[in-house]
N, C-alpha and C. Protein backbone atom coordinates (compact mmCIF):
# COMPACT_ATOMS: atom_id res chain seq x y z
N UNK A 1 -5.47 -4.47 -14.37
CA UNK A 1 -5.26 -4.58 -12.96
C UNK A 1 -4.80 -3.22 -12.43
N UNK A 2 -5.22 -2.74 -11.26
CA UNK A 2 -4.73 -1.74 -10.72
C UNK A 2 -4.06 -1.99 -9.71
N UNK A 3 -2.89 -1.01 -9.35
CA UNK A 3 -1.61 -1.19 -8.40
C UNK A 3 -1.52 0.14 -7.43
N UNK A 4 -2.10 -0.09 -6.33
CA UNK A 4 -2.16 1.08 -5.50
C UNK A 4 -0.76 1.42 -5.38
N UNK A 5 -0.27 2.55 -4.59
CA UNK A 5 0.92 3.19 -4.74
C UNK A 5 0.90 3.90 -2.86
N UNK A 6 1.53 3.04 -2.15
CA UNK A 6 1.16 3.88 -0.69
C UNK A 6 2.12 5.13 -1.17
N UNK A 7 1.69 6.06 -0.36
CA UNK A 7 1.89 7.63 -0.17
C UNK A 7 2.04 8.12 1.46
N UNK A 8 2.72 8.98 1.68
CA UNK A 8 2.78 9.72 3.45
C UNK A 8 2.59 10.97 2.91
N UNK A 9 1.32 11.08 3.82
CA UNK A 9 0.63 12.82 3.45
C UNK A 9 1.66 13.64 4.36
N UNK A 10 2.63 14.71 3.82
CA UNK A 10 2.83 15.62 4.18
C UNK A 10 2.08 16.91 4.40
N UNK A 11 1.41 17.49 3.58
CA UNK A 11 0.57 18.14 3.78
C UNK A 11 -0.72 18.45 3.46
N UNK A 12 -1.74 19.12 3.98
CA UNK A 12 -3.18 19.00 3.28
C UNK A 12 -3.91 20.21 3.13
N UNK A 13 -4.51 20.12 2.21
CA UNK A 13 -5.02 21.86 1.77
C UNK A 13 -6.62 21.21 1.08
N UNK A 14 -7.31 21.27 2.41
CA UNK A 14 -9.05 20.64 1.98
C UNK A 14 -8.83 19.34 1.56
N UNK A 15 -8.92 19.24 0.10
CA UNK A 15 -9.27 17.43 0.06
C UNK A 15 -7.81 17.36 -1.11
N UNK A 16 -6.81 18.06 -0.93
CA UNK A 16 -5.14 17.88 -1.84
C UNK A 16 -4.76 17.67 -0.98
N UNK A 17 -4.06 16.72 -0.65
CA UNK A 17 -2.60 16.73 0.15
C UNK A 17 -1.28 16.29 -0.80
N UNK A 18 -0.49 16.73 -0.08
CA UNK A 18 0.86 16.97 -0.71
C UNK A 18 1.79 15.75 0.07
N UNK A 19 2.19 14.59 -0.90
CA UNK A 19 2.61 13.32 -0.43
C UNK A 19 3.86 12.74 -1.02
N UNK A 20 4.65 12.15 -0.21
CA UNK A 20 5.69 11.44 -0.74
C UNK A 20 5.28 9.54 -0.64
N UNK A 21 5.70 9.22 -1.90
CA UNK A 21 5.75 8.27 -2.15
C UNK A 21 6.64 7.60 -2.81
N UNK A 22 7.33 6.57 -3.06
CA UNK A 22 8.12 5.50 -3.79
C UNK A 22 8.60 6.44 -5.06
N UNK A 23 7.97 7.07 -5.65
CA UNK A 23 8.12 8.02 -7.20
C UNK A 23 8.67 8.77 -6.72
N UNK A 24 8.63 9.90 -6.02
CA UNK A 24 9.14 11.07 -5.00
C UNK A 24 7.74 11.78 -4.97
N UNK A 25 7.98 13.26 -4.48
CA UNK A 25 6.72 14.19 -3.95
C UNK A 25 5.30 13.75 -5.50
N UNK A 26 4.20 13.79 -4.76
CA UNK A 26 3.30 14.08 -5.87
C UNK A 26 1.66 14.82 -4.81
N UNK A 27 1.12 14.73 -6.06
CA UNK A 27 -0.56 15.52 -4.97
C UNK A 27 -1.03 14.43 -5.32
N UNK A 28 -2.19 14.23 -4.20
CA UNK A 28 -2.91 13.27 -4.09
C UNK A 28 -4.47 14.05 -3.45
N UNK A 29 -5.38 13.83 -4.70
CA UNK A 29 -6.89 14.09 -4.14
C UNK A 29 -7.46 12.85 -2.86
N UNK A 30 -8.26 13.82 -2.37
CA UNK A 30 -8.35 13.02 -1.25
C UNK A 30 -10.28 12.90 -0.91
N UNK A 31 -10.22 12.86 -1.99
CA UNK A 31 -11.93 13.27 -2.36
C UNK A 31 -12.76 11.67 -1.87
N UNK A 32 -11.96 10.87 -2.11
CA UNK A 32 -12.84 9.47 -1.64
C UNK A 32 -12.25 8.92 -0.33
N UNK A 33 -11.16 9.40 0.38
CA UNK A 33 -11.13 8.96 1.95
C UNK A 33 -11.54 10.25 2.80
N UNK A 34 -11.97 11.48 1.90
CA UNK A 34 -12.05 12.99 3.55
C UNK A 34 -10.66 13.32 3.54
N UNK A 35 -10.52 14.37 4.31
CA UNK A 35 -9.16 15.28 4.88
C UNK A 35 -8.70 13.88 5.69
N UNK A 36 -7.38 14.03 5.75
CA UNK A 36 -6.62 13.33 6.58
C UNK A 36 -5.50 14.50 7.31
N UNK A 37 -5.07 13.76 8.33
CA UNK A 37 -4.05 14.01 9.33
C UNK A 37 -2.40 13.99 8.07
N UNK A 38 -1.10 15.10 8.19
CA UNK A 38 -1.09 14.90 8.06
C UNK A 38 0.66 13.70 8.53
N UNK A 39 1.22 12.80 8.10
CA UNK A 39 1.55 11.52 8.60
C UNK A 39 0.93 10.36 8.12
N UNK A 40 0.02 10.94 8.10
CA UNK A 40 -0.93 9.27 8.01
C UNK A 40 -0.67 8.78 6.06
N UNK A 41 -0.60 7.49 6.17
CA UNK A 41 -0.38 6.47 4.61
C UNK A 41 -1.59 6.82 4.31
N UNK A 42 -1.64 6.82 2.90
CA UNK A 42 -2.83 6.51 1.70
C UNK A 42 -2.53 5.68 1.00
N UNK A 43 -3.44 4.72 0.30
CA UNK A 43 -2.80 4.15 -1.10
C UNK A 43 -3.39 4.91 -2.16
N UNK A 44 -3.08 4.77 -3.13
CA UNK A 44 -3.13 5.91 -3.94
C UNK A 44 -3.19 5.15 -5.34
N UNK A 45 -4.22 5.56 -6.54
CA UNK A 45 -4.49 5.13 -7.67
C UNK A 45 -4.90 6.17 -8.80
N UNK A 46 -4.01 6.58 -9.69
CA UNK A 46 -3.97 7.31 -10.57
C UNK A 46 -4.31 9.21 -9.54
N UNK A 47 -3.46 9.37 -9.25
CA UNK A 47 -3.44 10.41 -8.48
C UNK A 47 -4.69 10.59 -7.07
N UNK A 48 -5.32 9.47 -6.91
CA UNK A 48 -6.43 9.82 -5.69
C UNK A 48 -6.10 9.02 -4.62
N UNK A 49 -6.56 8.84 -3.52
CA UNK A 49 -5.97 8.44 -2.57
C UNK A 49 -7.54 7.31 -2.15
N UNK A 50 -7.36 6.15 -2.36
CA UNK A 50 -8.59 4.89 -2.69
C UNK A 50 -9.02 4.48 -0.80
N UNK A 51 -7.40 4.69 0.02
CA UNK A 51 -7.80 4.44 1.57
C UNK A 51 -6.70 4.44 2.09
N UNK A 52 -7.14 4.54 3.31
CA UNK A 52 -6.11 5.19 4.67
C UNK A 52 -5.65 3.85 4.99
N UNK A 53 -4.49 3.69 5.15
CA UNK A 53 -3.76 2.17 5.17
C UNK A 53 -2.64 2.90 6.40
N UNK A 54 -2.28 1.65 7.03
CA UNK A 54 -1.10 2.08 8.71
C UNK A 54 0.07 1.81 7.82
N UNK A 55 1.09 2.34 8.37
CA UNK A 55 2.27 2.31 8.24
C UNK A 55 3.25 1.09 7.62
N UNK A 56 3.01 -0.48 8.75
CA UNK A 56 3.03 -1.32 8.34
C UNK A 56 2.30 -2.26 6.85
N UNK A 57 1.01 -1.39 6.59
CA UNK A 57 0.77 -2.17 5.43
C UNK A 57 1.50 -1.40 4.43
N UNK A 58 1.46 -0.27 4.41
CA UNK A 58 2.28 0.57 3.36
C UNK A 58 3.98 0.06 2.81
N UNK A 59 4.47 -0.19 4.06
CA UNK A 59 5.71 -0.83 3.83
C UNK A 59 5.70 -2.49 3.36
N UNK A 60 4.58 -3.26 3.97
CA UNK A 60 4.81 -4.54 3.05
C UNK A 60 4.37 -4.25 1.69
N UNK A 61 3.29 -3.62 0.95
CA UNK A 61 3.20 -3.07 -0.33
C UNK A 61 4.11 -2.31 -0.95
N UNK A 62 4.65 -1.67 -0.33
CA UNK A 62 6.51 -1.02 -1.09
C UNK A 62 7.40 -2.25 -1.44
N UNK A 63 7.56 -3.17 -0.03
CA UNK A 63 8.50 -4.44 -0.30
C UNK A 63 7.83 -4.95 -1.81
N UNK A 64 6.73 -5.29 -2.17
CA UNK A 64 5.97 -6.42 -2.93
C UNK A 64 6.13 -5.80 -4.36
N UNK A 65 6.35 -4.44 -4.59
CA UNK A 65 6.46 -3.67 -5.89
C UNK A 65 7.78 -3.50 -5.99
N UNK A 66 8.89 -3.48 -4.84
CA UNK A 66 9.94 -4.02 -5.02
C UNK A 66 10.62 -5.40 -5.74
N UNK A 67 9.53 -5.97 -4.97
CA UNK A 67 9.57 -7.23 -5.80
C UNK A 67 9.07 -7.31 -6.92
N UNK A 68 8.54 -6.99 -7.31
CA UNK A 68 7.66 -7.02 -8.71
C UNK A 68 9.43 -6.27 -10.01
N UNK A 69 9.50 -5.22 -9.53
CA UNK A 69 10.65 -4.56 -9.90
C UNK A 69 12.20 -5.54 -10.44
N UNK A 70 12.39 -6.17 -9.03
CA UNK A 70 13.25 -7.77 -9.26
C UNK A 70 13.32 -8.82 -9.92
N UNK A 71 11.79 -8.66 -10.06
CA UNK A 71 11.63 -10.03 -10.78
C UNK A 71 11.55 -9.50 -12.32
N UNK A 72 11.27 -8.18 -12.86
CA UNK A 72 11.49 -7.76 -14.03
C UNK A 72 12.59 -7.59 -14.49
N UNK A 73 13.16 -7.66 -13.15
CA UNK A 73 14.97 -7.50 -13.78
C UNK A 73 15.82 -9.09 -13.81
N UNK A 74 14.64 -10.16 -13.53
CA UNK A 74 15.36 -11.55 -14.03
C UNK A 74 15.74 -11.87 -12.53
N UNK A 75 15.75 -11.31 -11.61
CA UNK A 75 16.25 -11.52 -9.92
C UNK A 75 15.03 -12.85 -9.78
N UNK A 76 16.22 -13.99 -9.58
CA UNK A 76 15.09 -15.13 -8.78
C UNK A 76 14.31 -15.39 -7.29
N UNK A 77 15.03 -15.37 -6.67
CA UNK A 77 14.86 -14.99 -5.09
C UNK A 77 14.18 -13.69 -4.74
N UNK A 78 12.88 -13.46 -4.59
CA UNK A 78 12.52 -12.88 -3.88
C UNK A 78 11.93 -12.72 -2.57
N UNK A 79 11.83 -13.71 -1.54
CA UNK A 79 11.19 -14.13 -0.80
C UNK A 79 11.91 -13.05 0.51
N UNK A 80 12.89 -12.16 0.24
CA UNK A 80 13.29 -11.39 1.20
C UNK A 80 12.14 -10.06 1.12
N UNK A 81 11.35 -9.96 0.13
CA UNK A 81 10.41 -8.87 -0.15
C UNK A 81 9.16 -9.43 0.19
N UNK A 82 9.05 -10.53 0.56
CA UNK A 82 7.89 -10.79 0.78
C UNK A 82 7.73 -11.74 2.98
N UNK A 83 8.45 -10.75 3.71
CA UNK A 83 8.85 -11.57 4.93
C UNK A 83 7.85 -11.86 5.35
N UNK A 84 6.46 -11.00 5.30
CA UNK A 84 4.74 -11.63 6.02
C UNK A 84 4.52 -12.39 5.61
N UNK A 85 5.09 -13.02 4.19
CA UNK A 85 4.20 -14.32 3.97
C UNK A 85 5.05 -15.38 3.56
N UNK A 86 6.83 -15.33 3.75
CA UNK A 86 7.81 -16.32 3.67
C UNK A 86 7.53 -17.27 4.54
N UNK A 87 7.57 -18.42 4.67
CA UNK A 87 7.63 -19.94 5.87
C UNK A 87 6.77 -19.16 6.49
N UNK A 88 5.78 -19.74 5.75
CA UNK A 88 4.49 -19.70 7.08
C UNK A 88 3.44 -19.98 6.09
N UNK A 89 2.37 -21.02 6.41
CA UNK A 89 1.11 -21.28 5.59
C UNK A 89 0.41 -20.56 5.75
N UNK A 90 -0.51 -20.15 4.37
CA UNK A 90 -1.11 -18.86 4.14
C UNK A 90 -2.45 -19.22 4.91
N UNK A 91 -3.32 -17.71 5.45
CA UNK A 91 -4.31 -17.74 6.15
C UNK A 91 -5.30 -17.35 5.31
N UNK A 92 -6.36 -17.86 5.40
CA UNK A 92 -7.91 -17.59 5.02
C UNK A 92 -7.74 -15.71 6.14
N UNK A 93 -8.62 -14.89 5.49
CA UNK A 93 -9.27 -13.92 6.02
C UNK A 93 -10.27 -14.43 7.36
N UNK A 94 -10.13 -13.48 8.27
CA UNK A 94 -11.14 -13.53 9.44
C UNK A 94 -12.67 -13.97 8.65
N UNK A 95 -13.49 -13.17 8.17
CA UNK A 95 -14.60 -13.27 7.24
C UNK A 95 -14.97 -14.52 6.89
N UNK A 96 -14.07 -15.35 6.36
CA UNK A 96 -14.10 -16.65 5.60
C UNK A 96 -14.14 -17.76 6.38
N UNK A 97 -12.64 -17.29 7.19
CA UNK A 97 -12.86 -18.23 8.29
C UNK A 97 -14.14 -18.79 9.09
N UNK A 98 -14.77 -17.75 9.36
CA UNK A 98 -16.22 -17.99 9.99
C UNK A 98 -17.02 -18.66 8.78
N UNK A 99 -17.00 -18.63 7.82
CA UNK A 99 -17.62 -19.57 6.52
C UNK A 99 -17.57 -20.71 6.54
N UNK A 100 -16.14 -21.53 6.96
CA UNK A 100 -15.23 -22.40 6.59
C UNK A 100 -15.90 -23.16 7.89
N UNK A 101 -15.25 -22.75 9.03
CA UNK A 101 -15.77 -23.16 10.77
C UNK A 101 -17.09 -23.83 10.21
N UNK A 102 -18.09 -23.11 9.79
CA UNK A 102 -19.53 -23.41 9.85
C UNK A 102 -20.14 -24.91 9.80
């Protein structure tokens, strides 16, 4: 299984940018999303940057590897790391939905 890693591009030099993430500073090739702005989230998989993700998804994926982290340490309760999808029934994707409707 692979575990993207969001990143905030600090800086960019062609298709390297120079990013902080959850680990602290690292480089991130940027060869499969193009140059980016920089500010803008990546997620990031074995040093490359897989797609340009907003702010908000970056931070519920930090919470969720947080959690992952908790629960390795025997922590039962995690449902404070997971607030998008605590009390509330889960949604089908837009995509599907139109499947489902049919």
């Amino acid at each position: 299984m692979c575990i993207g890693i969001p990143a905030r591009v600090l800086h960019v030099n062609g298709l390297r940018a120079q990013c902080e993430s959850r680990g602290g500073p690292c480089t991130v090739d940027l060869s499969l999303t193009g140059p980016v702005a920089p500010g803008t989230w990546v997620l990031t998989f074995l040093g490359a940057a897989r797609e340009v993700i907003d702010e908000t998804r970056a931070r519920d994926i930090d919470a969720a590897l947080t959690a992952l982290e908790a629960i390795a340490r025997g922590e039962a309760s995690v449902d404070s790391y997971f607030a998008d999808l605590a009390d509330r029934e889960p949604e089908l994707p837009e995509h599907l939905r139109e499947k489902v409707m049919r």
